[in-house]
Protein backbone atom coordinates (compact mmCIF):
# COMPACT_ATOMS: atom_id res chain seq x y z
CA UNK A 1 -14.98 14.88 2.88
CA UNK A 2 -13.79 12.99 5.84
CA UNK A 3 -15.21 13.20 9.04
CA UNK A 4 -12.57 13.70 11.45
CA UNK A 5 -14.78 13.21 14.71
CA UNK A 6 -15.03 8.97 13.49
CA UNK A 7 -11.08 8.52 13.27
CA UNK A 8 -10.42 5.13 14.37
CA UNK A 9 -6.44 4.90 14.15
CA UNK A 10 -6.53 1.36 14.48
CA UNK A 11 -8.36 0.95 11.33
CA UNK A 12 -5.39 3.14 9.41
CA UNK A 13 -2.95 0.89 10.96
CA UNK A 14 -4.56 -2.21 9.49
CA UNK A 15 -5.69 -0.54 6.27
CA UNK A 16 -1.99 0.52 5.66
CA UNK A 17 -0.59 -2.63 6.70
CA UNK A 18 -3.38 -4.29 4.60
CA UNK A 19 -2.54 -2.46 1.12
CA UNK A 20 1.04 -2.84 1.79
CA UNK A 21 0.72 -6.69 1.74
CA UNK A 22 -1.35 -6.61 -1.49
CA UNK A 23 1.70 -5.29 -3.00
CA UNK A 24 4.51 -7.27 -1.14
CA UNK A 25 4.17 -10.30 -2.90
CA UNK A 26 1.57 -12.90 -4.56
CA UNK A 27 -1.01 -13.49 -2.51
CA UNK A 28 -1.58 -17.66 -1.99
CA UNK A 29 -4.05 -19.82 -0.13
CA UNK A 30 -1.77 -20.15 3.05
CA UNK A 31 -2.11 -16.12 3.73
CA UNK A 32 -5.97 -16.43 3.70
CA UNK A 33 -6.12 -16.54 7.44
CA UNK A 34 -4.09 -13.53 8.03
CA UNK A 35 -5.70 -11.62 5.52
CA UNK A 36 -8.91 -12.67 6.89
CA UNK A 37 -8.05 -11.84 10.79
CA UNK A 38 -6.97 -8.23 9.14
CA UNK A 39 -10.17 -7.82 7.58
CA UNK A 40 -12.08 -8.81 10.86
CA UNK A 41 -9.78 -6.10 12.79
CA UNK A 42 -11.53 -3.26 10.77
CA UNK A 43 -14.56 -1.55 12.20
CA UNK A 44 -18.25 -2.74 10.51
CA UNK A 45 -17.74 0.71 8.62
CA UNK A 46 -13.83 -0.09 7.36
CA UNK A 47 -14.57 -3.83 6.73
CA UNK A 48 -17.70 -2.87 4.37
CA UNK A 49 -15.55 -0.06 2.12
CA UNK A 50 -13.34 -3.62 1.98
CA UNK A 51 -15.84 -6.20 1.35
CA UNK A 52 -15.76 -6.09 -2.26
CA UNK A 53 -11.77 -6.85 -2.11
CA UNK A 54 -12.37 -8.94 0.45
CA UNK A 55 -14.83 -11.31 -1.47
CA UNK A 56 -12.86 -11.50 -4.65
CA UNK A 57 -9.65 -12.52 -2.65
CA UNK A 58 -11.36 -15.01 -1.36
CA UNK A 59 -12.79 -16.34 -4.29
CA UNK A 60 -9.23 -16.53 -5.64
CA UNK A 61 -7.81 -18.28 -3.10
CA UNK A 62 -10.54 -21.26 -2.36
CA UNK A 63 -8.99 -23.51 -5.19
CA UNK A 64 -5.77 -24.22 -6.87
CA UNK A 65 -7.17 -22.72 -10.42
CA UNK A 66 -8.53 -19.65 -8.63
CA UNK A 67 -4.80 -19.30 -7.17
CA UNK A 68 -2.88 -20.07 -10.51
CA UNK A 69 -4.83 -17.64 -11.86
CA UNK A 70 -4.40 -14.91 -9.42
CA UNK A 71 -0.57 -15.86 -9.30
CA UNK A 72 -0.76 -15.40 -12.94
CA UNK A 73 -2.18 -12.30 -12.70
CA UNK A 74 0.10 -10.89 -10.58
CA UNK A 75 3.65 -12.30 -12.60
CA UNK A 76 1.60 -10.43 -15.60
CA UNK A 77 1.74 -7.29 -13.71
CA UNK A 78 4.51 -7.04 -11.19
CA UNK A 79 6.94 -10.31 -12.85
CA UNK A 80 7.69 -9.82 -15.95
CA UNK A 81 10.02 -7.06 -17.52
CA UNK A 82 6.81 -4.77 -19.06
CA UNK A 83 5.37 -5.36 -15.94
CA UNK A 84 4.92 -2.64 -13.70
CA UNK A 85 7.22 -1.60 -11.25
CA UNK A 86 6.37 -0.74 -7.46
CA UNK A 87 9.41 1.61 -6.94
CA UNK A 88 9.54 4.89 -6.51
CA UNK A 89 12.85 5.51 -7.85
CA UNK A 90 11.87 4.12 -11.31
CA UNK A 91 9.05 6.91 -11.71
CA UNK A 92 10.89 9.28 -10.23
CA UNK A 93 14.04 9.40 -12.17
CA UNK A 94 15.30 10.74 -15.60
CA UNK A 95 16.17 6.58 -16.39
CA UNK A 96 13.95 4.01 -14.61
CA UNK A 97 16.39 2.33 -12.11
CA UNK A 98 16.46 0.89 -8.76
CA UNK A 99 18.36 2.61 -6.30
CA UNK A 100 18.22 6.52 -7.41
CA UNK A 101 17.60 9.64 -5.74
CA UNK A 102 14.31 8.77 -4.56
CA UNK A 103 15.87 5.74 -2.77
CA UNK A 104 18.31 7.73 -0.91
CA UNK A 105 15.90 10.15 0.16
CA UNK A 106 13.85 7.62 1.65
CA UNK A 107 16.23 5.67 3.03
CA UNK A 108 17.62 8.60 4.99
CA UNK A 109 13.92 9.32 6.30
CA UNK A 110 13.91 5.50 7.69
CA UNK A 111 17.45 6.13 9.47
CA UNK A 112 15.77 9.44 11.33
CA UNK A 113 13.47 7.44 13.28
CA UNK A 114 15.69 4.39 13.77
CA UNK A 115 14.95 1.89 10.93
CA UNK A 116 16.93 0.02 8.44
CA UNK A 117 16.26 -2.92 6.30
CA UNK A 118 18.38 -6.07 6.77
CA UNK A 119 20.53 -6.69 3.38
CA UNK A 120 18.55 -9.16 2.52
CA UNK A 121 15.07 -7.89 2.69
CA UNK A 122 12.53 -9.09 -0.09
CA UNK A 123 12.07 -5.27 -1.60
CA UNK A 124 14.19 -1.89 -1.39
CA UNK A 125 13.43 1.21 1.03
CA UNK A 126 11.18 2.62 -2.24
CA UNK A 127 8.99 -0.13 -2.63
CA UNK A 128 5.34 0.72 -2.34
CA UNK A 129 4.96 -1.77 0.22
CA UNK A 130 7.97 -0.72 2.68
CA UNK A 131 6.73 3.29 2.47
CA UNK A 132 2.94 2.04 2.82
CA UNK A 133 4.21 0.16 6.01
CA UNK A 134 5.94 3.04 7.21
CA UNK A 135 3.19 5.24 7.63
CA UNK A 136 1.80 2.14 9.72
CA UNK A 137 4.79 2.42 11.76
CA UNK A 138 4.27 6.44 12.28
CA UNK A 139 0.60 5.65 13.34
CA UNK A 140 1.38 3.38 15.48
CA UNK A 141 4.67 5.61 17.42
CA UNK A 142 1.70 8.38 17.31
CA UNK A 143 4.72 10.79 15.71
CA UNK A 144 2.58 14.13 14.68
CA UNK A 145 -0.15 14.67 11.91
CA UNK A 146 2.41 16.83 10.66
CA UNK A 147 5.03 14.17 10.20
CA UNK A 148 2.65 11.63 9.22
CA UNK A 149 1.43 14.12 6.19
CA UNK A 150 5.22 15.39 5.31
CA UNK A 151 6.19 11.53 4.69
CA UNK A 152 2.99 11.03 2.55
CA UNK A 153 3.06 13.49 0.50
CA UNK A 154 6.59 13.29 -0.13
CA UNK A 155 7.25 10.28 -0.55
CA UNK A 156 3.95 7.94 -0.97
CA UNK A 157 1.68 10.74 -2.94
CA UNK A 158 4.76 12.10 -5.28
CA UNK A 159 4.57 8.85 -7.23
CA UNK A 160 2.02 5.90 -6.14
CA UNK A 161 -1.58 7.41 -7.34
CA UNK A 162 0.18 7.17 -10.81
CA UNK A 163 1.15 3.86 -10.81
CA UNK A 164 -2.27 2.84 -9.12
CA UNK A 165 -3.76 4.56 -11.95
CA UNK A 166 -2.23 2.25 -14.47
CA UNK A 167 -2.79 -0.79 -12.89
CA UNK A 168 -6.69 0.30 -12.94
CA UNK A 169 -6.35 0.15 -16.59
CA UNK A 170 -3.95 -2.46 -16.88
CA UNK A 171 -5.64 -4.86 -19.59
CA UNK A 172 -4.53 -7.61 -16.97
CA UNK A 173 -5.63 -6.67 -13.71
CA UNK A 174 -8.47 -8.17 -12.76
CA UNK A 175 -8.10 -8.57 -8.70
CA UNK A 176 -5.19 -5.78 -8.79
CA UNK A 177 -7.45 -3.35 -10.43
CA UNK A 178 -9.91 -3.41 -7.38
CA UNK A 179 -7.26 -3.18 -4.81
CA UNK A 180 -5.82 -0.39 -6.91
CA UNK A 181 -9.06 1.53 -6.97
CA UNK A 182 -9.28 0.59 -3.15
CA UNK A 183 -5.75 2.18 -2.13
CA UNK A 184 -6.23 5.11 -4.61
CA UNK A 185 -9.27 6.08 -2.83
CA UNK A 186 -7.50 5.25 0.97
CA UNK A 187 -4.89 7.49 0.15
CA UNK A 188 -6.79 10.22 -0.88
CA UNK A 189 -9.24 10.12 2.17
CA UNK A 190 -5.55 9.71 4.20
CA UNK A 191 -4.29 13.12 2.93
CA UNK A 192 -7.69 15.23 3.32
CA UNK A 193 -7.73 13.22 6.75
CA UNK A 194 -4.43 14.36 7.73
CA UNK A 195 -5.06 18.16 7.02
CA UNK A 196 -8.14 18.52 8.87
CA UNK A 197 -6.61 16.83 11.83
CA UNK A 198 -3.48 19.47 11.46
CA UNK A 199 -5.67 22.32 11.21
CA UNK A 200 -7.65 21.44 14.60
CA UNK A 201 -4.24 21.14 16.18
């Protein structure tokens, strides 16, 4: 159970921001230094639930081969056409395509507090990493427990733990399959999190 009284919002700020960039794009040795500065933001108690993901990261991005290898990695999982696919309106629709119902309702959420992508942003409004960043974004505009719980649960929780799932048992993840483990568990503790703190309202 999470203890409510030891809430550090920073640390869900960076942890969201932090699991969204896992999933943004491959990881290479110039982002080591952000990555690292996140990973120094966290509290001693954050940082250590991290260090195992923070270690192997590291490891893969000291040397080119490490880095081919994670970039590999990653093309295996998120690249090619069996890889898997970090949008929600794929899972969440009767065919898996871009764009669907999921999408819209998303999108629409984005619009009622004032955001929209530019055209030529990198992933659509479904993509793990946009709605991960999102409930960043909440955190940090302190909008209500309530609204931060209504978002995850319908439209983070609906569809991500499953895909998460099957990158823990992808035969290629190696890196991806602790990070999925890692955000699996960080959204769980987020929802029980968010409950408590809407029942002491």
């Amino acid at each position: 159970m999470v203890m409510v009284m030891n809430v550090n919002y920073q640390d869900r700020v960076v942890q969201y921001a932090l699991h969204a960039r896992f999933f943004y794009d491959q990881l290479l040795a110039k982002d080591w230094p952000v990555l690292q500065n996140t990973f120094e933001a966290m509290t001693p108690t954050c940082r250590q639930a991290h260090q195992v993901i923070r270690t192997e990261i590291e490891k893969a991005l000291s040397d080119k081969a490490a880095e081919e290898k994670l970039r590999v990695e990653y093309a295996h999982l998120f690249l090619l056409p069996e890889g898997v696919k970090m949008y929600a309106s794929v899972h969440q629709s009767s065919e898996p395509l871009l764009r669907q119902k999921a999408w819209q309702q998303v999108t629409k959420r984005y619009k009622t507090h004032g955001l929209k992508l530019e055209p030529d942003e990198y992933h659509p409004e479904d993509h793990a990493s946009v709605e991960l960043s999102f409930m960043a974004h909440l955190i940090e505009q302190g909008e209500s427990y309530e609204a931060q719980l209504d978002f995850l649960q319908k439209h983070v929780l609906i569809w991500l733990p499953g895909v998460l799932q099957k990158l823990c048992t992808h035969p290629k993840a190696e890196i991806y399959r602790l990070v999925s483990e890692r955000t699996l568990h960080f959204l769980k503790e987020e929802e029980q999190l968010l409950m408590q703190l809407m029942n002491m309202e």
